[in-house]
Protein backbone atom coordinates (compact mmCIF):
# COMPACT_ATOMS: atom_id res chain seq x y z
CA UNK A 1 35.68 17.54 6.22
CA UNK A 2 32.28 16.90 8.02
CA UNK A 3 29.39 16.33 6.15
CA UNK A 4 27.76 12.45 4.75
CA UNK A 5 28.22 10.44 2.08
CA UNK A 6 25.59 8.94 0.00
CA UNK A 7 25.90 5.55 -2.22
CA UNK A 8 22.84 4.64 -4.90
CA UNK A 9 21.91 2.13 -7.09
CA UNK A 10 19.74 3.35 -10.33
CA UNK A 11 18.24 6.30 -7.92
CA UNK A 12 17.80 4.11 -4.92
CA UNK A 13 19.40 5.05 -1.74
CA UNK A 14 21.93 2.28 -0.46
CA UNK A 15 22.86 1.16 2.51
CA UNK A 16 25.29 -0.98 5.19
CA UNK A 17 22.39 -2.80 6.18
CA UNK A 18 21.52 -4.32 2.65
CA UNK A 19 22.60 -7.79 2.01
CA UNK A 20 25.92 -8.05 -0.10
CA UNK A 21 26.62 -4.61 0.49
CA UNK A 22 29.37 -2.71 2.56
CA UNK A 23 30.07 0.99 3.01
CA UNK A 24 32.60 2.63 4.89
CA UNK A 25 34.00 6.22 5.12
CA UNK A 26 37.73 6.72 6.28
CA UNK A 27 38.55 10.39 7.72
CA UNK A 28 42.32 11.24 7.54
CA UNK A 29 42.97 15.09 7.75
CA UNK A 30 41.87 16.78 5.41
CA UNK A 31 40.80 13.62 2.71
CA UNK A 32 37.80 11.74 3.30
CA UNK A 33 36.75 8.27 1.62
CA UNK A 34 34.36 6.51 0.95
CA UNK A 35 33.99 2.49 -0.42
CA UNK A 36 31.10 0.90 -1.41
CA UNK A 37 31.59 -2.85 -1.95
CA UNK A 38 29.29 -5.86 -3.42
CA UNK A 39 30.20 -9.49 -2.60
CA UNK A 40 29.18 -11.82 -5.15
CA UNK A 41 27.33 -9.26 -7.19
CA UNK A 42 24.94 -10.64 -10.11
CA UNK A 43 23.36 -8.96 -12.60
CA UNK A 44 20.68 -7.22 -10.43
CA UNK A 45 24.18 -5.14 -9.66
CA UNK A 46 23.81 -3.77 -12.91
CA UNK A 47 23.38 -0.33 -13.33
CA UNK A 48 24.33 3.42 -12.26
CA UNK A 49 26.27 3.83 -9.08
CA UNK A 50 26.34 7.17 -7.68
CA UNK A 51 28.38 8.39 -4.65
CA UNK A 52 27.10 11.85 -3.20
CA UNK A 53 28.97 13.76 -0.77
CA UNK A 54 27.29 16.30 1.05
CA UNK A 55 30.62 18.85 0.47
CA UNK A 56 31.84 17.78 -3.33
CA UNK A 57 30.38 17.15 -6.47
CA UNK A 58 28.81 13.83 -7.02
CA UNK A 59 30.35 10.97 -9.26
CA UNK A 60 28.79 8.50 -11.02
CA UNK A 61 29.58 5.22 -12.87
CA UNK A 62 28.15 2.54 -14.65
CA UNK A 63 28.11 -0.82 -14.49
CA UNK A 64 27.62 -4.02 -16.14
CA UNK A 65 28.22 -7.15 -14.29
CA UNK A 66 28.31 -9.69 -16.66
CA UNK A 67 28.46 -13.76 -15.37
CA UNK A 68 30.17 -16.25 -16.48
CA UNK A 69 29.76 -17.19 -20.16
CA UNK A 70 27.82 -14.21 -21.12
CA UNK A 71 30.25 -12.38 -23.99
CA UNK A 72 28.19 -8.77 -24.52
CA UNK A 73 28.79 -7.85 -28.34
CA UNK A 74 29.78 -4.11 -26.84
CA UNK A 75 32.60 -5.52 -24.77
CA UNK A 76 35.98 -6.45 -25.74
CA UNK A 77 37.25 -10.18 -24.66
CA UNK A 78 40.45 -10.83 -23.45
CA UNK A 79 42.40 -14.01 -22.42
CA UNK A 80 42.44 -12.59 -18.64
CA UNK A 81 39.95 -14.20 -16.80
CA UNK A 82 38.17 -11.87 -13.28
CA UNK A 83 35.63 -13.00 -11.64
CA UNK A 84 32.66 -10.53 -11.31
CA UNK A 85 33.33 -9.37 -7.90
CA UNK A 86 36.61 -8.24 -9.06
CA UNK A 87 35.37 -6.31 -11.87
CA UNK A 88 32.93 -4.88 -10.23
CA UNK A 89 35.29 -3.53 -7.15
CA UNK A 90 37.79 -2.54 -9.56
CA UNK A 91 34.79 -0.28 -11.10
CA UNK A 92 33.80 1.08 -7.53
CA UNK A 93 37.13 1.80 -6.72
CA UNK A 94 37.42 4.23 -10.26
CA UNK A 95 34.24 5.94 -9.02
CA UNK A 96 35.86 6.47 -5.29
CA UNK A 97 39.16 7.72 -7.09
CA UNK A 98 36.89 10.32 -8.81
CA UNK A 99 34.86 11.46 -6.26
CA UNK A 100 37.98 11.40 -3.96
CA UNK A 101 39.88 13.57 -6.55
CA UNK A 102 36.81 15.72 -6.25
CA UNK A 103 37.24 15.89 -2.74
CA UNK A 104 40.52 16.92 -2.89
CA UNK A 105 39.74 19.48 -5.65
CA UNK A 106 37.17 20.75 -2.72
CA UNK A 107 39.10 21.05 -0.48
CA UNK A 108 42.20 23.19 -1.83
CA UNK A 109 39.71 25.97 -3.11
C-alpha cells in the first residue's frame, strides 16, 4: 500500500510533533497500520478522532475522557477501575481495528 495516513482531533490536523501525542504507521505486505496514542490525556482529549488514509475509507470515533471522580449520567459505572490513558488507547485502538479492517477490505477488491 503507498499512500499517507492522516490523524485529527475535532477537524484539526494532528501530528508526531504535538506534545502527548504519538503516531506511527507499520507496513507489512499488503496491511498497513496506523496508531495514534495520547499519554496522560485530559479532557481537552475529548472529542472526534478521525484517521484518514489516503487509499481506504476514513474512520472515525468519539471520545470522552472522563478524570477521576467525574461519573457522566450517560455512562455506565462499573467496579473496574482504568485509568484514562487506558481508556482512551483502548478507544484508539477500536478506531485502528476499523480503519485497518477497511484497509484490508481495500485491498482484496
Amino acid at each position: 500500500m503507498q499512500g499517507a495516513v492522516f490523524w485529527y482531533h475535532n477537524r484539526r490536523m494532528m501530528t508526531a510533533y504535538e506534545d502527548q501525542v504519538s503516531i506511527s504507521i507499520q507496513k507489512d505486505r499488503d496491511v498497513t497500520t496506523s496508531q495514534l496514542v495520547i499519554k496522560d490525556a485530559t479532557t481537552y482529549h475529548s472529542g472526534n478522532y478521525s484517521c484518514l488514509p489516503t487509499w481506504a475509507d476514513p474512520a472515525s470515533v468519539l471520545v470522552n475522557v472522563v478524570v477521576d471522580g467525574e461519573q457522566p449520567a450517560a455512562m455506565q459505572t462499573g467496579s473496574a477501575s482504568h485509568s484514562t490513558s487506558e481508556l482512551l488507547t483502548l478507544l484508539l485502538l477500536l478506531l485502528l481495528l476499523q480503519s485497518l479492517f477497511s484497509v484490508v477490505l481495500v485491498s482484496q477488491r
